[in-house]
N, C-alpha and C. Protein backbone atom coordinates (compact mmCIF):
# COMPACT_ATOMS: atom_id res chain seq x y z
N UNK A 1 59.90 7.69 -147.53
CA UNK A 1 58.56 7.13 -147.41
C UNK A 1 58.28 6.64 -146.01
N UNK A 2 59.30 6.50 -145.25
CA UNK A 2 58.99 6.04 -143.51
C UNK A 2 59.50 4.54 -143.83
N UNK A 3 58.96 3.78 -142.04
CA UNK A 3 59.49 2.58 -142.25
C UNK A 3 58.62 1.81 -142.67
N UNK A 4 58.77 0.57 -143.02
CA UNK A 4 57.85 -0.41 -143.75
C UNK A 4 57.17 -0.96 -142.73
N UNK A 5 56.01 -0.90 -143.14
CA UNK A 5 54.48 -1.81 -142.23
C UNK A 5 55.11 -2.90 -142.09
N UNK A 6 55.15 -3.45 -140.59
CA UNK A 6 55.10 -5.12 -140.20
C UNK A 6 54.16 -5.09 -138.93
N UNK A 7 54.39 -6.44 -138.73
CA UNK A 7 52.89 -6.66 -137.74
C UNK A 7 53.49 -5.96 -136.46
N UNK A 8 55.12 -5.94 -136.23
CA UNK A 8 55.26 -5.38 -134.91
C UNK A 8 54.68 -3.57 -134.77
N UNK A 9 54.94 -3.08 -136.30
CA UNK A 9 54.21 -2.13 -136.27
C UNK A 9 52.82 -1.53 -136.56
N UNK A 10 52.08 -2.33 -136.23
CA UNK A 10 50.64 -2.41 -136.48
C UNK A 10 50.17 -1.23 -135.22
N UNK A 11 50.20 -1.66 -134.33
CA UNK A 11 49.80 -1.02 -133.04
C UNK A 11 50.41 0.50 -133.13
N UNK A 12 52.09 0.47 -133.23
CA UNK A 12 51.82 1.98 -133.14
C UNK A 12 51.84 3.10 -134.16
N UNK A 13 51.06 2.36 -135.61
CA UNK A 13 50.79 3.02 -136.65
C UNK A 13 49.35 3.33 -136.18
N UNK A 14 48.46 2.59 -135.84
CA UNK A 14 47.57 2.63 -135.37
C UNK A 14 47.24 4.12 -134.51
N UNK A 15 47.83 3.85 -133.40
CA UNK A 15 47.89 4.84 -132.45
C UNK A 15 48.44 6.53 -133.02
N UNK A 16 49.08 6.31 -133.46
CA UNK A 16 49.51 7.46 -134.90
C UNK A 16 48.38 7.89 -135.38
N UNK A 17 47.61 6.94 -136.25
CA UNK A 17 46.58 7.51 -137.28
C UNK A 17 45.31 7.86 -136.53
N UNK A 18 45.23 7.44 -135.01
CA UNK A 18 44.30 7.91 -134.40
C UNK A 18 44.00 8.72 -133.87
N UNK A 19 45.21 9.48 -133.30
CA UNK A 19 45.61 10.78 -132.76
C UNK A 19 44.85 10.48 -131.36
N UNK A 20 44.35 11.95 -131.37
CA UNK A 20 43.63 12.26 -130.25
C UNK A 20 42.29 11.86 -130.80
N UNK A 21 41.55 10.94 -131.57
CA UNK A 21 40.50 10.73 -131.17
C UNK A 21 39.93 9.69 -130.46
N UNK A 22 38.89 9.64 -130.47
CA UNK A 22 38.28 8.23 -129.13
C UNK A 22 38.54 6.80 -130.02
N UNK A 23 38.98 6.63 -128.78
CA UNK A 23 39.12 4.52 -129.11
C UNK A 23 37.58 3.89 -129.53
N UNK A 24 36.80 4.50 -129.21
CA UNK A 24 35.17 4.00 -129.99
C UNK A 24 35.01 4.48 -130.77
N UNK A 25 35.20 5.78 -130.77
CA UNK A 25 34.48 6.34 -132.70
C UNK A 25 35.82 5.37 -133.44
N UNK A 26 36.92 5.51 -133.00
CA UNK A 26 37.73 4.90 -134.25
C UNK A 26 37.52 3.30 -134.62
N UNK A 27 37.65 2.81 -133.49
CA UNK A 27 36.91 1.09 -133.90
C UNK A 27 35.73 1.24 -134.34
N UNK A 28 34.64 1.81 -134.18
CA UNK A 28 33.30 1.76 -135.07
C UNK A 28 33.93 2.02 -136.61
N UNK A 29 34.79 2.91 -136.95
CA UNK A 29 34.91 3.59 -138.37
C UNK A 29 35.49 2.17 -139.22
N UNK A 30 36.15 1.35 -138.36
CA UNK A 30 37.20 0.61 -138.66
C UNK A 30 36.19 -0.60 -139.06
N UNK A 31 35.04 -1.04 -137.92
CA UNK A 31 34.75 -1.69 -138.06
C UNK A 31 35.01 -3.13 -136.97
N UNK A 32 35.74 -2.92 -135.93
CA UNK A 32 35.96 -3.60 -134.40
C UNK A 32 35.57 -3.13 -133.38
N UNK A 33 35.49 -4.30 -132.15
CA UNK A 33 35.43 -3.49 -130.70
C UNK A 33 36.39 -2.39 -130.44
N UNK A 34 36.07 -1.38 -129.44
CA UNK A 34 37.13 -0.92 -128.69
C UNK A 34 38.27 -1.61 -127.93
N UNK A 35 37.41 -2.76 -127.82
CA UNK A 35 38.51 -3.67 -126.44
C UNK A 35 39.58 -4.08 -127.86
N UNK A 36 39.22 -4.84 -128.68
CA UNK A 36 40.01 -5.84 -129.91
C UNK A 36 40.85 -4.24 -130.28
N UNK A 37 40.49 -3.01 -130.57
CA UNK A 37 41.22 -2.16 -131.03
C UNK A 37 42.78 -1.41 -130.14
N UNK A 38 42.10 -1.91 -128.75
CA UNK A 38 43.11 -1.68 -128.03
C UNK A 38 44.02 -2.52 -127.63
N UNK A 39 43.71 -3.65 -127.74
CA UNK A 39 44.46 -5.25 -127.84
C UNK A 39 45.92 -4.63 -129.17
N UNK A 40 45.12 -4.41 -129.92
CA UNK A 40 45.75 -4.63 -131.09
C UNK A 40 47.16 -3.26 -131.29
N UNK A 41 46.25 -1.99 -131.13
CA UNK A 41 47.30 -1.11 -130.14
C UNK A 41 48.43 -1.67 -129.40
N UNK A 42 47.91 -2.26 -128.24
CA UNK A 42 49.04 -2.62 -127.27
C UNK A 42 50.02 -3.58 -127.81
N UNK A 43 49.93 -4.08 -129.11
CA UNK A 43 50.71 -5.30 -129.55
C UNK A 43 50.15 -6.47 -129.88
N UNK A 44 49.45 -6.69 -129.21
CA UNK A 44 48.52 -8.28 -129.79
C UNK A 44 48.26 -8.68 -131.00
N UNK A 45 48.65 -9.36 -131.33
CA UNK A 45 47.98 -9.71 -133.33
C UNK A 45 46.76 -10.21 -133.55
N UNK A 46 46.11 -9.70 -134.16
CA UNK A 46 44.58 -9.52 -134.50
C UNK A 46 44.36 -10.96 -135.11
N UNK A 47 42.72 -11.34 -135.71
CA UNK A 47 42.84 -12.76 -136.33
C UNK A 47 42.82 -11.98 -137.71
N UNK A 48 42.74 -12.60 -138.43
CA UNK A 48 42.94 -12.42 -140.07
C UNK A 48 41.33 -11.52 -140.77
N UNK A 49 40.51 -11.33 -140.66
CA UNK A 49 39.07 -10.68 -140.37
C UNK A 49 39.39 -9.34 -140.23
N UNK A 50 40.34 -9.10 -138.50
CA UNK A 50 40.02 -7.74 -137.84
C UNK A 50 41.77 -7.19 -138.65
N UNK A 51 42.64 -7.98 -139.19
CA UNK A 51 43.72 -7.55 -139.88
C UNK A 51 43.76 -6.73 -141.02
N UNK A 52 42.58 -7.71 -141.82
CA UNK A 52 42.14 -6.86 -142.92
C UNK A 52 41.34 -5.16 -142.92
N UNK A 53 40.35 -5.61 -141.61
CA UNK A 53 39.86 -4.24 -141.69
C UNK A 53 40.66 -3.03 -141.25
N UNK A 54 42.02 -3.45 -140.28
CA UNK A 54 42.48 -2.60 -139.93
C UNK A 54 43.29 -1.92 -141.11
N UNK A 55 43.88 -3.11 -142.30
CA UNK A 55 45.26 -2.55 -142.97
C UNK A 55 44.49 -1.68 -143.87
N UNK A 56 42.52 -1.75 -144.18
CA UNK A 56 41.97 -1.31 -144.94
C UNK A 56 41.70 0.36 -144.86
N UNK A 57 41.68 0.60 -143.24
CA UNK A 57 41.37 1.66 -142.68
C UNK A 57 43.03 2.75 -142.74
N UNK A 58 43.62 1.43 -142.66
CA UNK A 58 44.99 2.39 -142.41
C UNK A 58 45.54 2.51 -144.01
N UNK A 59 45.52 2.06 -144.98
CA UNK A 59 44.95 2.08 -146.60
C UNK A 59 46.51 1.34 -146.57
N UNK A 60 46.29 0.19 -146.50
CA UNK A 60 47.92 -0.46 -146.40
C UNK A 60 47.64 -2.04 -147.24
N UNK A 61 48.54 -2.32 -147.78
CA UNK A 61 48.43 -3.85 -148.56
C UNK A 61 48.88 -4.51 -147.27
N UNK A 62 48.16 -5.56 -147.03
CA UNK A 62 47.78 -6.89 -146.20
C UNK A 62 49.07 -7.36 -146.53
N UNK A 63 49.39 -7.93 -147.61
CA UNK A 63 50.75 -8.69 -148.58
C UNK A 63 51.76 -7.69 -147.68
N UNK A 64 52.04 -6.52 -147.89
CA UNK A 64 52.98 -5.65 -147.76
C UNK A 64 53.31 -5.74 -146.35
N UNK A 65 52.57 -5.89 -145.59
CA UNK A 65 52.52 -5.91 -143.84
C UNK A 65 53.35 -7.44 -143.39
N UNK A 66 52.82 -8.16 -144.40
CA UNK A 66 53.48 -9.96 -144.12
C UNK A 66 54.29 -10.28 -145.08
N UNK A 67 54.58 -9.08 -146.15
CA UNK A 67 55.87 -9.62 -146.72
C UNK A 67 55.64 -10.48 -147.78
N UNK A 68 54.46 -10.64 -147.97
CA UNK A 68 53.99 -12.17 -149.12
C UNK A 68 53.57 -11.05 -150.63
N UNK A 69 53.99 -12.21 -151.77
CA UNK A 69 52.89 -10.90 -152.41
C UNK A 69 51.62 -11.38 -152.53
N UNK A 70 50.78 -10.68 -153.35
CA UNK A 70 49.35 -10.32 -153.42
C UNK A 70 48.35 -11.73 -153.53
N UNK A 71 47.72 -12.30 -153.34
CA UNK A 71 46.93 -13.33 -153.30
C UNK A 71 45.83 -13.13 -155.14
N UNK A 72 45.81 -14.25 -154.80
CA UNK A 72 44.67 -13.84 -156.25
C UNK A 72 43.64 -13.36 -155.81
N UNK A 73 42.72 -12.53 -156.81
CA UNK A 73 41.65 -12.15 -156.56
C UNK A 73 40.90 -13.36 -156.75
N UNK A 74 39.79 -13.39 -155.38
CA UNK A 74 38.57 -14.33 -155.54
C UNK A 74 39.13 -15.27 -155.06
N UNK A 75 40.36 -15.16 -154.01
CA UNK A 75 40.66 -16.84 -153.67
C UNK A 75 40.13 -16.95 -152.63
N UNK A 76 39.89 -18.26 -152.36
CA UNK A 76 39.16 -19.17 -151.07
C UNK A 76 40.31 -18.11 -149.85
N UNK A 77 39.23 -17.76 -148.60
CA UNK A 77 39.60 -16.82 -147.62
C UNK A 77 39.98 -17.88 -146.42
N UNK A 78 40.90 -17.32 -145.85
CA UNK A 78 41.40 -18.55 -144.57
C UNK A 78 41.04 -17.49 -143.54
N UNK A 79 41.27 -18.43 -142.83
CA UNK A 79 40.84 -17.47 -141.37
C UNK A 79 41.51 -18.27 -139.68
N UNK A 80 41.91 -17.60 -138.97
CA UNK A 80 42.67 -18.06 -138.04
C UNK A 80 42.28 -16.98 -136.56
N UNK A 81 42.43 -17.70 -136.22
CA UNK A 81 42.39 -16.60 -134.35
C UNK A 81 42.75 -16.99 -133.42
N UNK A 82 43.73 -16.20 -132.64
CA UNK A 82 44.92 -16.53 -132.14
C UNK A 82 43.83 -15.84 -131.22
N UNK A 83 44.21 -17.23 -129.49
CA UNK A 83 43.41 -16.67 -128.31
C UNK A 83 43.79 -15.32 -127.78
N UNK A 84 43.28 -14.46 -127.29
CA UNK A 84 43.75 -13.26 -126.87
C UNK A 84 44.59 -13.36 -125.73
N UNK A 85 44.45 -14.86 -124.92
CA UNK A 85 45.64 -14.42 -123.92
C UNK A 85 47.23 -15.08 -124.08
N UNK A 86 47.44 -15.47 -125.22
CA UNK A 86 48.52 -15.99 -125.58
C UNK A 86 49.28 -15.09 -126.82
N UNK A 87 50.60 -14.88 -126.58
CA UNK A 87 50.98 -14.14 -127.55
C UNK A 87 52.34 -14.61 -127.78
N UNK A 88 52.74 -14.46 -129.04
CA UNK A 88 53.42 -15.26 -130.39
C UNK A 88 54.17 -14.25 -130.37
N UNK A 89 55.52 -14.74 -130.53
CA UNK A 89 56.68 -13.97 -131.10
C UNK A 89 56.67 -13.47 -132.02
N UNK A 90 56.78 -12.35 -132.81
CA UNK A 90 56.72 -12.08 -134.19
C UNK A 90 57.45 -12.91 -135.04
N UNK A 91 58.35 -13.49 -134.94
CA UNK A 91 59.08 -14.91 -135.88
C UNK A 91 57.91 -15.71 -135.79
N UNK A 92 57.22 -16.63 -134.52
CA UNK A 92 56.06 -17.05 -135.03
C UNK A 92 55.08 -17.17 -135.60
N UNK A 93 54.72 -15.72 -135.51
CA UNK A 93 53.70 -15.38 -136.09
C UNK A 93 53.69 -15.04 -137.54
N UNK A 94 54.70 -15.20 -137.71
CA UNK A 94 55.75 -14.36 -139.43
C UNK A 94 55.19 -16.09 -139.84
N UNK A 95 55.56 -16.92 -139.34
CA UNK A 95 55.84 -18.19 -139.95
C UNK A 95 54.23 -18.69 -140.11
N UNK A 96 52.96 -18.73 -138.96
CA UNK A 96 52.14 -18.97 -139.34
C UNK A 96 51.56 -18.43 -140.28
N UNK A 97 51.94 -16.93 -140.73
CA UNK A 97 51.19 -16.31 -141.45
C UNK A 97 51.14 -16.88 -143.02
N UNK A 98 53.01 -17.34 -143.20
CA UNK A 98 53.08 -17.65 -144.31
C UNK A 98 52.63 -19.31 -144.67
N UNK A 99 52.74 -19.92 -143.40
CA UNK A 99 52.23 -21.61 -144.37
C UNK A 99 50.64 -21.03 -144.23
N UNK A 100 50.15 -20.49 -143.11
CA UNK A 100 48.52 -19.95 -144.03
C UNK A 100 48.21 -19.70 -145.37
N UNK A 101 48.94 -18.71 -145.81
CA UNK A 101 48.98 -18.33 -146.94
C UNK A 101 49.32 -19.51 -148.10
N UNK A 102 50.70 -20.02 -148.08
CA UNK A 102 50.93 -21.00 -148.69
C UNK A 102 49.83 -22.05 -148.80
N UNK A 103 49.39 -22.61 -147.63
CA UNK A 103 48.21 -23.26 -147.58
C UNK A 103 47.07 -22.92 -149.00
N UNK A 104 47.04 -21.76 -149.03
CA UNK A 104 45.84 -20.52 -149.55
C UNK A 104 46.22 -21.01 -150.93
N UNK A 105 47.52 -20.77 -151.35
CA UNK A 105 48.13 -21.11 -152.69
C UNK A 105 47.70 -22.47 -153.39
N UNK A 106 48.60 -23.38 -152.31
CA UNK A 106 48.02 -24.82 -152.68
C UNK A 106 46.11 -25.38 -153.25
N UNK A 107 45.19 -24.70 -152.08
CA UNK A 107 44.12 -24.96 -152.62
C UNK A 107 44.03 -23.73 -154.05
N UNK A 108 44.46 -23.22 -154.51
CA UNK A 108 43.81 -22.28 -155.50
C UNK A 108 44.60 -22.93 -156.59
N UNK A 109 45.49 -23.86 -156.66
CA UNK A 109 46.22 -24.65 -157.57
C UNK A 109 45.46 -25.81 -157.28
N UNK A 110 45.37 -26.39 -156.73
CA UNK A 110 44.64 -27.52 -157.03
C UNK A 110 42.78 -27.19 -157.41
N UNK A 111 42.52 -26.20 -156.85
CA UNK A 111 41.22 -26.19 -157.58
C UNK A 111 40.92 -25.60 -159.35
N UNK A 112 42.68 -25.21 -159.54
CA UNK A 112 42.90 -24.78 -160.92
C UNK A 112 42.84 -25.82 -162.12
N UNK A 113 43.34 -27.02 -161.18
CA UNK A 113 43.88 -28.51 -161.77
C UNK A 113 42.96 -29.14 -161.38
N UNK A 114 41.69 -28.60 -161.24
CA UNK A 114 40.74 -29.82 -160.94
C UNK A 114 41.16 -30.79 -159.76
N UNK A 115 41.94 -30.75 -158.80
CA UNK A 115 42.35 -31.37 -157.71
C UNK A 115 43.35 -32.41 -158.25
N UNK A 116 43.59 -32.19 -159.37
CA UNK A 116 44.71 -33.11 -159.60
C UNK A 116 46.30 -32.60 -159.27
N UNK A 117 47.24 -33.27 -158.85
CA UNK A 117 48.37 -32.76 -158.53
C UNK A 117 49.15 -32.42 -159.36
């Protein structure tokens, strides 16, 4: 089946599924800039928004890429964006991804429990 989606391989799955076509028609299809598409190419980690549209385009589970499983359907959406000129180790970025998420968990349990603990 190949190797398993992680964020270090985002970029050059990317570049794979794009072949030879243009860095603009493919970010329009996707749904990003050219510039954010080539960021993301070169390695940069996207915010959580341009992650989704990419893993959507590349027909990949979000969960599967970060290792978490599946979120509930209909849960409260987080959102994060990492400045473009600073860049995170993939251990870092492994780690924010998951207390995000965890975060994500906690409110969908407490809004299950009526905010009670």
């Amino acid at each position: 089946m190949g190797t398993p989606m992680t964020l270090q391989t985002l970029g050059p799955k990317l570049v794979e599924k794009r072949g030879d076509r243009g860095i603009r028609e493919v970010a329009a299809e996707i749904g990003i800039s050219a510039a954010t598409l080539s960021r993301v190419e070169r390695g940069h980690l996207p915010d959580l928004e341009t992650f989704r549209k990419i893993c959507k385009w590349l027909d990949v589970d979000p969960g599967e890429v970060l290792r978490v499983k599946p979120s509930t359907a209909g849960a409260p959406v987080a959102a994060v964006h990492f400045r473009k000129d600073q860049l995170l180790s993939p251990k870092t970025a492994q780690a924010l991804a998951n207390m995000i998420l965890a975060a994500q968990r906690a409110l969908i349990a407490a809004e299950e429990t009526g905010g009670r603990s």
